[in-house]
Protein backbone atom coordinates (compact mmCIF):
# COMPACT_ATOMS: atom_id res chain seq x y z
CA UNK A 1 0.00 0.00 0.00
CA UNK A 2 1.61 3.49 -1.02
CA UNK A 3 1.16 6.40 0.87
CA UNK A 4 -1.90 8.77 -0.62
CA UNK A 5 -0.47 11.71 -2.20
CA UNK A 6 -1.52 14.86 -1.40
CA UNK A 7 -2.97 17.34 -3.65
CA UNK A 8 -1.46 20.97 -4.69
CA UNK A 9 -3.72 22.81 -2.68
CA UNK A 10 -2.90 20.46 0.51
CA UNK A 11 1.10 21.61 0.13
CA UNK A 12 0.09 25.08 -0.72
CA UNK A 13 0.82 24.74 -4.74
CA UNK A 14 -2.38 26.01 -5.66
CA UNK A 15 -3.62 26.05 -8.72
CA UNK A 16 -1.21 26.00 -11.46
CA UNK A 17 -0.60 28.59 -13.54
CA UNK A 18 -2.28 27.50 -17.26
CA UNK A 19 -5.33 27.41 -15.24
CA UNK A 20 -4.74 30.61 -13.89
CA UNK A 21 -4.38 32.02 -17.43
CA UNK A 22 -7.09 30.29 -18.37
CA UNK A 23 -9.43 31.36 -15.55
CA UNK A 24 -7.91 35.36 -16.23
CA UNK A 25 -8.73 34.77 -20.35
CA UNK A 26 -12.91 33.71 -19.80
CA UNK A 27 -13.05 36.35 -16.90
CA UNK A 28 -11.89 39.48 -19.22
CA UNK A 29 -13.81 37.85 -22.10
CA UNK A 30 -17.28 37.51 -19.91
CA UNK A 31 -16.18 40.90 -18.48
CA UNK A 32 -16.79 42.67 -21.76
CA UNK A 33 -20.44 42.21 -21.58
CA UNK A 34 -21.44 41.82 -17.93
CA UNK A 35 -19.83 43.30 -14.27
CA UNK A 36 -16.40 44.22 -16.41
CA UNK A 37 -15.49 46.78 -12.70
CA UNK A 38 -14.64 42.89 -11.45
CA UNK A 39 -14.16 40.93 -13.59
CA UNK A 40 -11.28 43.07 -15.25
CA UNK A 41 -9.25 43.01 -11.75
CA UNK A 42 -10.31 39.90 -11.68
CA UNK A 43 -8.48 38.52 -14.92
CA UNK A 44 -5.58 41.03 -14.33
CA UNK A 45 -4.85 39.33 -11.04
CA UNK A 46 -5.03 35.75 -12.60
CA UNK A 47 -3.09 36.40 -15.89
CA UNK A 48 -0.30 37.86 -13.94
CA UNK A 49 -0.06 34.80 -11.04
CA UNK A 50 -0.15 33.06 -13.62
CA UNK A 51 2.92 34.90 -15.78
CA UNK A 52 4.62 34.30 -12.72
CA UNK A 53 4.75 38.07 -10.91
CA UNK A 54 7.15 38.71 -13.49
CA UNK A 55 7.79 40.20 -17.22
CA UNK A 56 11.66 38.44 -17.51
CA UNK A 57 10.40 35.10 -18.63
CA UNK A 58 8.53 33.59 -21.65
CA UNK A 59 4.84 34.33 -21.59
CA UNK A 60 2.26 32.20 -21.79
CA UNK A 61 -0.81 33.37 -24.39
CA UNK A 62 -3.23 32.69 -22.06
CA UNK A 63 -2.02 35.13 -18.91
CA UNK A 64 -1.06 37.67 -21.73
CA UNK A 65 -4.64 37.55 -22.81
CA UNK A 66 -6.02 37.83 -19.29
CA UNK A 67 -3.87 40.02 -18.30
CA UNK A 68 -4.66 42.79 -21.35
CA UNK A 69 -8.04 42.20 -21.69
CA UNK A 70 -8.65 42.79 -18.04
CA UNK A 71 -6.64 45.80 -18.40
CA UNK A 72 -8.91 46.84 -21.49
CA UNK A 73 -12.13 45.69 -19.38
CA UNK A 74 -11.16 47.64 -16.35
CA UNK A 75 -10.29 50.92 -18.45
CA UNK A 76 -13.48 51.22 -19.83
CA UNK A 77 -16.09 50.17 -17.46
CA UNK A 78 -14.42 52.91 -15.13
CA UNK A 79 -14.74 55.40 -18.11
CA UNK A 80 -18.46 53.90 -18.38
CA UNK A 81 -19.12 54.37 -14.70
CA UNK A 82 -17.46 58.18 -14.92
CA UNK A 83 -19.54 59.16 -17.51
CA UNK A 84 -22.13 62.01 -16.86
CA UNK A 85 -25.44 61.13 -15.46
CA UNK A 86 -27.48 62.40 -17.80
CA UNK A 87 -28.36 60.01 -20.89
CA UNK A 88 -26.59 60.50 -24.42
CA UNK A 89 -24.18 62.44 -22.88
CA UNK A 90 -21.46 59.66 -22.30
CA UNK A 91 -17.49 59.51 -23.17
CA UNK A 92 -17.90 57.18 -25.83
């Protein structure tokens, strides 16, 4: 009988990081065209845990995505929210 191993949440792994980018890239997409104030932070945060904290090393597509999208998504639902209050009368 072997010994059961543990999983990567149990030895504080977590989860790794092409579901991160994953996770980040369907965030900033959904984000587009429903709550895009959190889901943009959202995907930010996940595509860049998932890059690694860091801009030195290769990439992944997914965590680039995430993390520009959100970036894109965050930008304009704050310029959305900013706008005037009266209607017609927005930024965009």
């Amino acid at each position: 009988m072997g010994v059961p191993r543990s999983s990567g949440f149990e030895t504080g792994g977590g989860p790794d990081r092409a579901t991160l980018g994953i996770i980040g890239a369907v965030c900033a997409i959904v984000g587009f065209f429903a709550l895009g104030i959190i889901l943009g932070p959202v995907a930010m945060a996940c595509g860049w845990l998932s890059m690694g904290r860091t801009w030195s090393t290769a990439r992944p597509l997914p965590a680039l995505i995430a993390l520009v999208l959100g970036t894109i998504d965050t930008v304009l639902a704050i310029l959305w929210l900013a706008g005037p209050t009266t209607p017609g009368q927005g930024l965009l």
